[in-house]
C-alpha atoms as a PDB file:
ATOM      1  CA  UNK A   1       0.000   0.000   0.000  1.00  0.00           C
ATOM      2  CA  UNK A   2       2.781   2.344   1.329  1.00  0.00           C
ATOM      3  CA  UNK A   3       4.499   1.609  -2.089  1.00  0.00           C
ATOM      4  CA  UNK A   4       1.581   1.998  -4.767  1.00  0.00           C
ATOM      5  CA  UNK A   5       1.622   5.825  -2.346  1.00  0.00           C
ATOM      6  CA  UNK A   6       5.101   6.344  -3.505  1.00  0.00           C
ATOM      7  CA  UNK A   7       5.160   4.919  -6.911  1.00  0.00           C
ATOM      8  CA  UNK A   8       2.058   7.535  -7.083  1.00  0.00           C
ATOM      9  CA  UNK A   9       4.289  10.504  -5.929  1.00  0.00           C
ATOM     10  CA  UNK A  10       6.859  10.151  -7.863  1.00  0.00           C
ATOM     11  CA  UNK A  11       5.040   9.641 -10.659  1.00  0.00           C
ATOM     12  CA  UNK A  12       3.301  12.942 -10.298  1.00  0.00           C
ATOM     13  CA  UNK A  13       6.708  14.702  -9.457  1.00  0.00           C
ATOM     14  CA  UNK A  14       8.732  12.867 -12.569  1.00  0.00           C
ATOM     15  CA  UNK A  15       5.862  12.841 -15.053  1.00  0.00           C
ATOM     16  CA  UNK A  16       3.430  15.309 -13.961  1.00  0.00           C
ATOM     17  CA  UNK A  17       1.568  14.941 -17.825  1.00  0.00           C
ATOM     18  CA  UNK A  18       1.107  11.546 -16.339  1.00  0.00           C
ATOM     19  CA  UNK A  19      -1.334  12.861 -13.807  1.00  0.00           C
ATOM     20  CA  UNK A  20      -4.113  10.883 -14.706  1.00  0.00           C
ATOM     21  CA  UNK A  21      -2.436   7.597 -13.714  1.00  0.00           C
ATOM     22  CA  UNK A  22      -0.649   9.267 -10.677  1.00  0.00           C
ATOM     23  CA  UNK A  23      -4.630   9.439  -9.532  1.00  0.00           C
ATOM     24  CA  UNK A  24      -5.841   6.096 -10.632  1.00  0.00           C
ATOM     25  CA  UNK A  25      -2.512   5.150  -8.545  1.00  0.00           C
ATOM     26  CA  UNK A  26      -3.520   7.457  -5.100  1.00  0.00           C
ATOM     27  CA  UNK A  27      -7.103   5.924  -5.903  1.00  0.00           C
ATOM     28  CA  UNK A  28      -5.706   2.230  -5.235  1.00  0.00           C
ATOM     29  CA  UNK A  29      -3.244   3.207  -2.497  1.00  0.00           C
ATOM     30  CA  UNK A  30      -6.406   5.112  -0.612  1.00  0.00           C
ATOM     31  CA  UNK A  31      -8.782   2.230  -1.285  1.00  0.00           C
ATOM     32  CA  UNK A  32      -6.013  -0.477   0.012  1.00  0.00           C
ATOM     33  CA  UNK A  33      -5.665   1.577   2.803  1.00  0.00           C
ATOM     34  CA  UNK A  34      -9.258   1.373   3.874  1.00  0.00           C
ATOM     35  CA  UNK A  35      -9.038  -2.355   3.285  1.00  0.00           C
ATOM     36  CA  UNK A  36      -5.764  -1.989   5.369  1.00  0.00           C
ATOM     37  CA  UNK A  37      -7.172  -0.600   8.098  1.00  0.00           C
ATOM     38  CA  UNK A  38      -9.820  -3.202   8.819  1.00  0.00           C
ATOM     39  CA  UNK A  39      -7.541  -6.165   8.742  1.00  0.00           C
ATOM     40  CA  UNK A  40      -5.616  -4.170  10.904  1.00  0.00           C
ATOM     41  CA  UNK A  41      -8.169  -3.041  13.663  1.00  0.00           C
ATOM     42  CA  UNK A  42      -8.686  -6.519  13.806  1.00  0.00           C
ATOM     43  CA  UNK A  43      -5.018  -8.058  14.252  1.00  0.00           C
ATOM     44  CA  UNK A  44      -4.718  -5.527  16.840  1.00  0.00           C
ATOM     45  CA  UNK A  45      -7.718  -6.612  18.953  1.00  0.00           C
ATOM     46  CA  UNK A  46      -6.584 -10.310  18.422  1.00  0.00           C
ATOM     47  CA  UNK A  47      -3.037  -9.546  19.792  1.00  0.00           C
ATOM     48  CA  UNK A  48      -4.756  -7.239  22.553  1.00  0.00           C
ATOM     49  CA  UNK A  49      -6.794 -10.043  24.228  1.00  0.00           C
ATOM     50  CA  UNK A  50      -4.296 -12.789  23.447  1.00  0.00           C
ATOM     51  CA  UNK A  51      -5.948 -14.357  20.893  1.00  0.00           C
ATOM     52  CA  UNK A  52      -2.935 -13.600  18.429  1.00  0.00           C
ATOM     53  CA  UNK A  53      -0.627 -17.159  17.874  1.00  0.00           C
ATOM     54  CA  UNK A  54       2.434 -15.446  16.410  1.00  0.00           C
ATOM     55  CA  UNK A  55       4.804 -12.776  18.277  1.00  0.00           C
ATOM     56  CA  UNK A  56       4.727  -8.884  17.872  1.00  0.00           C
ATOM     57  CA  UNK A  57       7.435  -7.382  16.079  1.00  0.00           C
ATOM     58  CA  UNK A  58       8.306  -3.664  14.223  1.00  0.00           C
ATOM     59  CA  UNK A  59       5.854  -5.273  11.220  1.00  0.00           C
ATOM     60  CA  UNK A  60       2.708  -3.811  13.184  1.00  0.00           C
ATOM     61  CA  UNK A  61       4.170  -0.276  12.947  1.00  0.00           C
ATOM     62  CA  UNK A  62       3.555  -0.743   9.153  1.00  0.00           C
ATOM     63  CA  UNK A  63       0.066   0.633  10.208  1.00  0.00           C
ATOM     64  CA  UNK A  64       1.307   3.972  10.886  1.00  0.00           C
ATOM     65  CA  UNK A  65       3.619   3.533   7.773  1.00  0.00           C
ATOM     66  CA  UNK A  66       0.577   3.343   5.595  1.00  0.00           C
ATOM     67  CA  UNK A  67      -1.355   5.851   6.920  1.00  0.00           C
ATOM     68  CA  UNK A  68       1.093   8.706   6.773  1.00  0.00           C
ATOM     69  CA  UNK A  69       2.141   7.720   3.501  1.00  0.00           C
ATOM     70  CA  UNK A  70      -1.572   8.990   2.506  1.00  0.00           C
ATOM     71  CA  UNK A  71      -0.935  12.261   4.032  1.00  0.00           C
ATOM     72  CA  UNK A  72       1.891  12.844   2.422  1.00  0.00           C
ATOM     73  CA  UNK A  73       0.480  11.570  -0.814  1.00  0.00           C
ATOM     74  CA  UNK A  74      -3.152  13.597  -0.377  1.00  0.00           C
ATOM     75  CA  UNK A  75      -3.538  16.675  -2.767  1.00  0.00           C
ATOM     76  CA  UNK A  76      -3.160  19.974  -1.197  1.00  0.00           C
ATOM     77  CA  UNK A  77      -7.030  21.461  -1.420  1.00  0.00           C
ATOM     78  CA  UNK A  78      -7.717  19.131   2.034  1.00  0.00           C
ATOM     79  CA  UNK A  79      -8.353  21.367   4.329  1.00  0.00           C
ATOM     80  CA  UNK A  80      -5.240  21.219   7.301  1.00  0.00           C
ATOM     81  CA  UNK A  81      -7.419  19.807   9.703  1.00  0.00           C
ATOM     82  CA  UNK A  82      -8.381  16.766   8.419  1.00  0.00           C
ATOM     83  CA  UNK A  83      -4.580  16.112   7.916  1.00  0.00           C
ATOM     84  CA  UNK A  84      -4.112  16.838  11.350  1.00  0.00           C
ATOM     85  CA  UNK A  85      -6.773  13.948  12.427  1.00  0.00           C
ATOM     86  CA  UNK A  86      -4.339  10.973   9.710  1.00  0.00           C
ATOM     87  CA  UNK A  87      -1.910  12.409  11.458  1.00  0.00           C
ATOM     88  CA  UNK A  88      -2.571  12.281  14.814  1.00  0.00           C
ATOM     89  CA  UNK A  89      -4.277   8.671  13.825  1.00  0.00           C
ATOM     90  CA  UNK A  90      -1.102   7.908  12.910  1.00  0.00           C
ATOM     91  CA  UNK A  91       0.666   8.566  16.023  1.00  0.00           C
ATOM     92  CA  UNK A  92      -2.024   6.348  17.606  1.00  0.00           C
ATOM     93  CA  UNK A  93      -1.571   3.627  16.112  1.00  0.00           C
ATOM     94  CA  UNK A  94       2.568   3.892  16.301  1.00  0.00           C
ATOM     95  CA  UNK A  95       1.509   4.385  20.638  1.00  0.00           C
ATOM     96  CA  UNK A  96      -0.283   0.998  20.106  1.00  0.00           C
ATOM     97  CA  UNK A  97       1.813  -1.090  18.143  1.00  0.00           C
ATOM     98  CA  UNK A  98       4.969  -0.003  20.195  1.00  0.00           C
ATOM     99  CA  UNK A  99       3.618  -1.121  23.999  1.00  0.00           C
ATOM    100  CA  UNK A 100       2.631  -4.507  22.046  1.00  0.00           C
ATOM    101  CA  UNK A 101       5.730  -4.410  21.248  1.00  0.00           C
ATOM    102  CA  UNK A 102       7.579  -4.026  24.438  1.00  0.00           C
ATOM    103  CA  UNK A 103       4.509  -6.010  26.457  1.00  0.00           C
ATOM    104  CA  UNK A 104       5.794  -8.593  23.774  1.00  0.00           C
ATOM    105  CA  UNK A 105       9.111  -8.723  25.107  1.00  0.00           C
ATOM    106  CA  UNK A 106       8.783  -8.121  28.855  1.00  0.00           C
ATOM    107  CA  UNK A 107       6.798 -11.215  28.533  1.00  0.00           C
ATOM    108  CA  UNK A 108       9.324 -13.205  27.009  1.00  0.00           C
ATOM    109  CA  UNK A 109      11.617 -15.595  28.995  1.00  0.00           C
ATOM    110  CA  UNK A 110      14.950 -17.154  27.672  1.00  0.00           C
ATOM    111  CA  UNK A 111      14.925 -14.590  24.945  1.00  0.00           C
ATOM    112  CA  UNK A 112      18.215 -14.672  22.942  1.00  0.00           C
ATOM    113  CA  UNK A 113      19.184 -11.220  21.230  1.00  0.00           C
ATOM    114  CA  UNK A 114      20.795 -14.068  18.473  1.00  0.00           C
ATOM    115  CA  UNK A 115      17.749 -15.470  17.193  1.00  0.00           C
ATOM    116  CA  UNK A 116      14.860 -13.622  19.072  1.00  0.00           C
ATOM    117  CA  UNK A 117      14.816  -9.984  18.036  1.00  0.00           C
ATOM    118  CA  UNK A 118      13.193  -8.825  14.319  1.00  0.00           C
ATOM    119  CA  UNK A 119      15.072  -7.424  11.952  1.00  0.00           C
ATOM    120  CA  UNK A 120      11.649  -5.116  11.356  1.00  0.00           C
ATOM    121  CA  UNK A 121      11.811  -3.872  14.551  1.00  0.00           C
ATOM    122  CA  UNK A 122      13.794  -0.910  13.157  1.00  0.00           C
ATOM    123  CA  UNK A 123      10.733   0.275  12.011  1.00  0.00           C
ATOM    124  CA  UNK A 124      10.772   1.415  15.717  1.00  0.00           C
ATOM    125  CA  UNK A 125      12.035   4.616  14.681  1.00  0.00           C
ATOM    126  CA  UNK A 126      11.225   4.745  11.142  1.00  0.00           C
ATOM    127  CA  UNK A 127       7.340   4.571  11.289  1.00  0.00           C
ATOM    128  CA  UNK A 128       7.598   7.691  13.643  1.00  0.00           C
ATOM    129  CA  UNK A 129       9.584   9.808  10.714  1.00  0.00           C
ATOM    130  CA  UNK A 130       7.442   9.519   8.215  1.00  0.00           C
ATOM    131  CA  UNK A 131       4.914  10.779  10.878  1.00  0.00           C
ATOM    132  CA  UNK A 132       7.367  13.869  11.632  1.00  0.00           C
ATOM    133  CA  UNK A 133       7.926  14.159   7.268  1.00  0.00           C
ATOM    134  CA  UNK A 134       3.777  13.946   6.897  1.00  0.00           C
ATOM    135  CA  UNK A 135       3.197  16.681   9.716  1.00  0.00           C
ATOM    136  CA  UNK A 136       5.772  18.567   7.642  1.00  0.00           C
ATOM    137  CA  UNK A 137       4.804  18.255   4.600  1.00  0.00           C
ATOM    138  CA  UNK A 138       1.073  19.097   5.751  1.00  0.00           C
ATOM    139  CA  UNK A 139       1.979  21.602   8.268  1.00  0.00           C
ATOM    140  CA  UNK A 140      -0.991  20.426  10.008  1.00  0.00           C
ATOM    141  CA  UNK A 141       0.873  20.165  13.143  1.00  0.00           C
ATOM    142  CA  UNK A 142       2.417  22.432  15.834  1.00  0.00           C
ATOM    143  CA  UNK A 143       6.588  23.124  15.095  1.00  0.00           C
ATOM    144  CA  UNK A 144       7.342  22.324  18.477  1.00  0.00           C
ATOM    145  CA  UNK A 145       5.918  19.091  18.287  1.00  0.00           C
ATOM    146  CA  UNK A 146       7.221  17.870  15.225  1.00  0.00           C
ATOM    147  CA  UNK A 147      10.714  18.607  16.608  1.00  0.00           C
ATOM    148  CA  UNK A 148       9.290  16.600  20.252  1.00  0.00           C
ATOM    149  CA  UNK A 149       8.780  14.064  17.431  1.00  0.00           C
ATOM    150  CA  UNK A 150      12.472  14.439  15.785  1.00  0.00           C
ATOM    151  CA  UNK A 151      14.066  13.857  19.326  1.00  0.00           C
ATOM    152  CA  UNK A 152      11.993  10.566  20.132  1.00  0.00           C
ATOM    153  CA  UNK A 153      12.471   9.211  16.434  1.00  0.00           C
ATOM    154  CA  UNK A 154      16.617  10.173  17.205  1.00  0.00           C
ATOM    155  CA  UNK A 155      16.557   8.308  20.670  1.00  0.00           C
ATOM    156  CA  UNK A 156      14.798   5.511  19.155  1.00  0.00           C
ATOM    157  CA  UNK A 157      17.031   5.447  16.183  1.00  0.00           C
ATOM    158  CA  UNK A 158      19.779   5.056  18.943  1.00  0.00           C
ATOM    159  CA  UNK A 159      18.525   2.469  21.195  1.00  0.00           C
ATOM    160  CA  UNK A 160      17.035   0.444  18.212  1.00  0.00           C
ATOM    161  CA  UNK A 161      20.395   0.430  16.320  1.00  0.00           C
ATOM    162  CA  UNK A 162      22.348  -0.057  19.391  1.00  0.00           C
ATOM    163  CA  UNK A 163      20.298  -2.909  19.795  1.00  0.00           C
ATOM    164  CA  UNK A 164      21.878  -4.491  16.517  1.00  0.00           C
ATOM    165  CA  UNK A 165      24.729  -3.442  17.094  1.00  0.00           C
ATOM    166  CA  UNK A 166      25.008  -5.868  19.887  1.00  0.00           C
ATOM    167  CA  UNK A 167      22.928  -8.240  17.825  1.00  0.00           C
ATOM    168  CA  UNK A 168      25.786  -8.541  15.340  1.00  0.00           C
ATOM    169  CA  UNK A 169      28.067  -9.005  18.127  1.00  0.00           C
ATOM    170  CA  UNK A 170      26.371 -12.308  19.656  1.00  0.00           C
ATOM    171  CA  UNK A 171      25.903 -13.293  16.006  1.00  0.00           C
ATOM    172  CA  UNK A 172      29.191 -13.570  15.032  1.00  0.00           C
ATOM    173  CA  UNK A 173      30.442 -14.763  18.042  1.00  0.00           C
ATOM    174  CA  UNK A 174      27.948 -17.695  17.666  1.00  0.00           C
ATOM    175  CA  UNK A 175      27.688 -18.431  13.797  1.00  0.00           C
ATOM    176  CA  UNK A 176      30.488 -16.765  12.463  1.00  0.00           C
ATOM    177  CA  UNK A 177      31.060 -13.785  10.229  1.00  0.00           C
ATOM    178  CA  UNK A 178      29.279 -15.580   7.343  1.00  0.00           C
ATOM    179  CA  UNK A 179      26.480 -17.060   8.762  1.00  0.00           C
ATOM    180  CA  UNK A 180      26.054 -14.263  11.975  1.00  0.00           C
ATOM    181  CA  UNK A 181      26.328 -11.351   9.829  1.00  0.00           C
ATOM    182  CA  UNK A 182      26.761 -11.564   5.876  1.00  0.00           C
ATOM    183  CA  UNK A 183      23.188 -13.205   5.231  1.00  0.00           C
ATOM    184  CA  UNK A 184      20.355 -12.300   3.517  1.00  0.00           C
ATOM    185  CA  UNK A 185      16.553 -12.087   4.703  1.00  0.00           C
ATOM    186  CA  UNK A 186      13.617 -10.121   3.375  1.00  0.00           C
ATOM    187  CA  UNK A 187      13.215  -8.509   6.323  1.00  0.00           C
ATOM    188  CA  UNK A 188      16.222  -6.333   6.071  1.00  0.00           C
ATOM    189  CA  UNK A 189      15.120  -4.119   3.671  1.00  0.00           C
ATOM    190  CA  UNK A 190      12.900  -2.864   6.445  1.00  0.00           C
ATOM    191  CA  UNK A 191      16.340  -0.983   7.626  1.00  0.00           C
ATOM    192  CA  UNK A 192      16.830   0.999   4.429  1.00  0.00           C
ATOM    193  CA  UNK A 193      13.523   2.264   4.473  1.00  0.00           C
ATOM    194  CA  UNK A 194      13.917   3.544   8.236  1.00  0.00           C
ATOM    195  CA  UNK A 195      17.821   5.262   7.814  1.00  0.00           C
ATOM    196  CA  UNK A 196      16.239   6.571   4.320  1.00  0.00           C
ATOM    197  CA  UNK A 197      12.841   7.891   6.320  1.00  0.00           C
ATOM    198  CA  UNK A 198      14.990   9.423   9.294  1.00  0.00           C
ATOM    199  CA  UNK A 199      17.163  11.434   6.652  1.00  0.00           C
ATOM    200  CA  UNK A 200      14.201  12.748   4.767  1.00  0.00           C
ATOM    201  CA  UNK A 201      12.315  13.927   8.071  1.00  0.00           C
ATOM    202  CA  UNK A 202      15.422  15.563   8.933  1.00  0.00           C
ATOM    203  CA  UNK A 203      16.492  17.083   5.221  1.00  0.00           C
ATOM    204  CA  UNK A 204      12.490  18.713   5.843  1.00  0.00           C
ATOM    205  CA  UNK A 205      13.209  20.525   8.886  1.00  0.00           C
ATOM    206  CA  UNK A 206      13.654  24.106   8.914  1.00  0.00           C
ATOM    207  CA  UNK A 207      16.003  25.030  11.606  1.00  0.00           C
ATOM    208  CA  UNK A 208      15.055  28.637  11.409  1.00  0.00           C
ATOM    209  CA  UNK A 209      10.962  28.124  11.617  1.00  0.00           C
ATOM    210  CA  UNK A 210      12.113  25.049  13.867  1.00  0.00           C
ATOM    211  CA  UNK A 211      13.719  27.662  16.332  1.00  0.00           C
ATOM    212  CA  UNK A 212      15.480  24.692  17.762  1.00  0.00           C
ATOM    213  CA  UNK A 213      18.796  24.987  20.117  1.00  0.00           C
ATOM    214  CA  UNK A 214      22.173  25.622  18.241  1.00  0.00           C
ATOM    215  CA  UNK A 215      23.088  22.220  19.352  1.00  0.00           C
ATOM    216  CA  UNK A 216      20.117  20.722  17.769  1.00  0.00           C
ATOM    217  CA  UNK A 217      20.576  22.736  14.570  1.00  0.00           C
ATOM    218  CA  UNK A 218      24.282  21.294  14.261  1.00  0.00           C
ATOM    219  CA  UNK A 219      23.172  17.599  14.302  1.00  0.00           C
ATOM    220  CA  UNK A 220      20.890  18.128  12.151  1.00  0.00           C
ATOM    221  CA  UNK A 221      23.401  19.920   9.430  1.00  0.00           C
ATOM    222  CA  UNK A 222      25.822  16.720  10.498  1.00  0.00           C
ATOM    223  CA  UNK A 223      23.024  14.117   9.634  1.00  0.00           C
ATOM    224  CA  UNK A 224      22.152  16.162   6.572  1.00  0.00           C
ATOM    225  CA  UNK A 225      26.082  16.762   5.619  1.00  0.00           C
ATOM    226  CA  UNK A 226      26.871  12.736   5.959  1.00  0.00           C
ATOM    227  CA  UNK A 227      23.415  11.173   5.801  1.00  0.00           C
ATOM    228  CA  UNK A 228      23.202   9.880   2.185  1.00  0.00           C
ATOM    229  CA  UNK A 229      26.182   8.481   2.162  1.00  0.00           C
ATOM    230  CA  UNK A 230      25.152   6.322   5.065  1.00  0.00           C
ATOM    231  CA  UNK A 231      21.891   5.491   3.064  1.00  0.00           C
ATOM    232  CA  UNK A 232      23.397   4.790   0.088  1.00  0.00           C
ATOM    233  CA  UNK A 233      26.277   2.544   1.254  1.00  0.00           C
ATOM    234  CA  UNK A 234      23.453   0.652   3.349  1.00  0.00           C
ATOM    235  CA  UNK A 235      21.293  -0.117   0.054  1.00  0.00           C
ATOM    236  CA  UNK A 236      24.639  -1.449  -1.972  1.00  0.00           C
ATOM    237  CA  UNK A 237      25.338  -3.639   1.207  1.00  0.00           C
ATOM    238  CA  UNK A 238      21.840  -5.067   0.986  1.00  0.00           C
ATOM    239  CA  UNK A 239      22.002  -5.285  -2.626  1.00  0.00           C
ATOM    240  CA  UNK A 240      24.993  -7.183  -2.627  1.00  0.00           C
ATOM    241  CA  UNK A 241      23.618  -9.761  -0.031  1.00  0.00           C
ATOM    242  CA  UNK A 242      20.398 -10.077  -1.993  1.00  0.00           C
ATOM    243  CA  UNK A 243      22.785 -10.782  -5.316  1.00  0.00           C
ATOM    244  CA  UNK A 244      25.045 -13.277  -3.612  1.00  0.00           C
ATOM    245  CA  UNK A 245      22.443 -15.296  -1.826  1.00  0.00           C
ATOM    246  CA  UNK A 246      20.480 -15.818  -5.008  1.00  0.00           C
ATOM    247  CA  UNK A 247      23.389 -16.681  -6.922  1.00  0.00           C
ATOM    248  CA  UNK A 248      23.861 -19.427  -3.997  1.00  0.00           C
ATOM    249  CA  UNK A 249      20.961 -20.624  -4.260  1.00  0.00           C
ATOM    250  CA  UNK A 250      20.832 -21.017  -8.149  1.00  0.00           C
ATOM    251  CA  UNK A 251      24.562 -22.673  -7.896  1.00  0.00           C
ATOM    252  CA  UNK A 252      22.787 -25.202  -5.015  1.00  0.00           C
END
C-alpha cells in the first residue's frame, strides 16, 4: 500500500503529464488503505486479548507507515485539519503497536538477542519519521511538536540500532562472520527504508521556523552533511547480499 503511495508521488513529481495515472494510482493506495485498516483493527484486537498465535514485532508499525504515507500523498485542497486527524491517527496507532511491542518482550523468557529480536523492529524509529515528514509536509501540526517528534524518532534510532549493534556481536560470536552477519533475509530491507525515512524527516526541517537549540541545529546539518552516504552505502550492502544469496541458491 505504502508503495503503490510512492510509486504515485513520484510519478506525479517525474511525469506530472502523467497525472491521470498518478490518480488512478492514489485511488488504489487510498482504497487499500481502507481495506488496510480493517484487517488491521482486527489483528490488533486479536493480539490485545491474546488471541494472536504469532509474536509482535516492528511489522505492526507498518500501520502507521501506511497511513502517513496517505498524508503525504493527499492533494493539497484538504483542508489542514483533516490532515491533522491521519496524522494524529497515525501517532495512535505507532503508541499501540509499540507497547505490544515491548509487552511482547517483557513477557518473554529465555529470549536470545541471536535469534529472538526482528530485523523489522527498526521500524521502531522509522514509522515515527514519516509521521514527523507527513506533519511537515502538511503543516498540520504544531513546530514544536514535530521537533518533540524528531528527538523521540533520534533516541529511538539510537537504542534500536544499538540494539543491533550488539545483535551482530552475539551473532558472530555464535555463527560466524558468514552465517552471523553476511546473510540475507527479506526482512532487512525494512532498515533501508527507516535510515532513508529518518534522513528525509530531517532534510524537511527548517532550523530557522524550527527555532530549535544551536546544538540541535548542528546535528541536524551533520546528519544532513553525511546522511546519504550512510543510506546509500546501506542499500549497496543489501544489494549485494540479496545478489550473492540468489546466486547461492541457483549454484545449489
Amino acid at each position: 500500500m505504502a508503495g503503490t503511495a510512492v510509486v504515485a508521488e513520484l510519478v506525479l513529481t517525474g511525469l506530472p503529464q502523467w497525472r491521470s495515472a498518478a490518480a488512478a494510482l492514489a485511488l488504489v493506495a487510498v482504497l487499500l488503505w481502507l481495506w488496510y485498516l480493517a484487517l488491521v483493527a482486527r489483528g490488533l484486537w486479536a493480539i490485545i486479548v491474546g488471541r494472536a498465535r504469532a509474536g509482535v514485532n516492528g511489522a505492526i508499525l507498518l500501520s502507521t507507515v501506511s497511513t502517513q504515507s496517505i498524508v503525504i500523498l493527499g492533494p493539497r485542497q484538504v483542508p489542514r485539519a483533516a490532515w491533522a486527524v491521519l496524522i494524529i491517527l497515525g501517532y495512535l496507532l505507532y503508541l499501540t503497536g509499540l507497547v505490544l511491542i515491548v509487552r511482547h518482550y517483557l513477557r518473554e523468557r529465555g529470549l536470545r538477542l541471536a535469534d529472538g529480536w526482528d530485523n523489522t523492529n527498526c521500524i521502531g524509529h522509522g514509522a515515527l519519521a514519516i509521521s514527523g515528514l507527513a506533519a511537515v509536509v502538511r503543516g498540520a501540526i504544531p513546530v514544536p511538536w514535530i521537533v518533540l517528534t524528531w528527538l523521540w524518532v533520534a533516541g529511538m534510532f539510537v537504542l534500536v540500532e544499538s540494539i543491533e549493534v550488539a545483535r551482530v556481536v552475539v551473532r558472530v560470536h555464535a555463527y560466524g562472520w558468514r552465517k552471523g552477519m553476511l546473510t540475507y533475509n527479506v526482512s532487512q530491507w525494512a532498515r533501508n527504508f527507516t535510515f532513508g525515512m529518518f534522513y528525509a524527516f530531517t532534510l524537511s526541517l527548517d532550523a530557522r521556523d524550527a527555532g530549535a537549540a544551536r546544538w540541535l541545529t548542528g546535528l541536524w546539518d551533520l546528519i544532513l552533511h553525511y546522511g546519504q552516504y550512510g543510506v546509500l552505502a546501506l542499500l549497496f550492502i543489501e544489494i549485494a547480499l540479496f545478489l550473492a544469496h540468489y546466486a547461492g541458491v541457483r549454484a545449489g
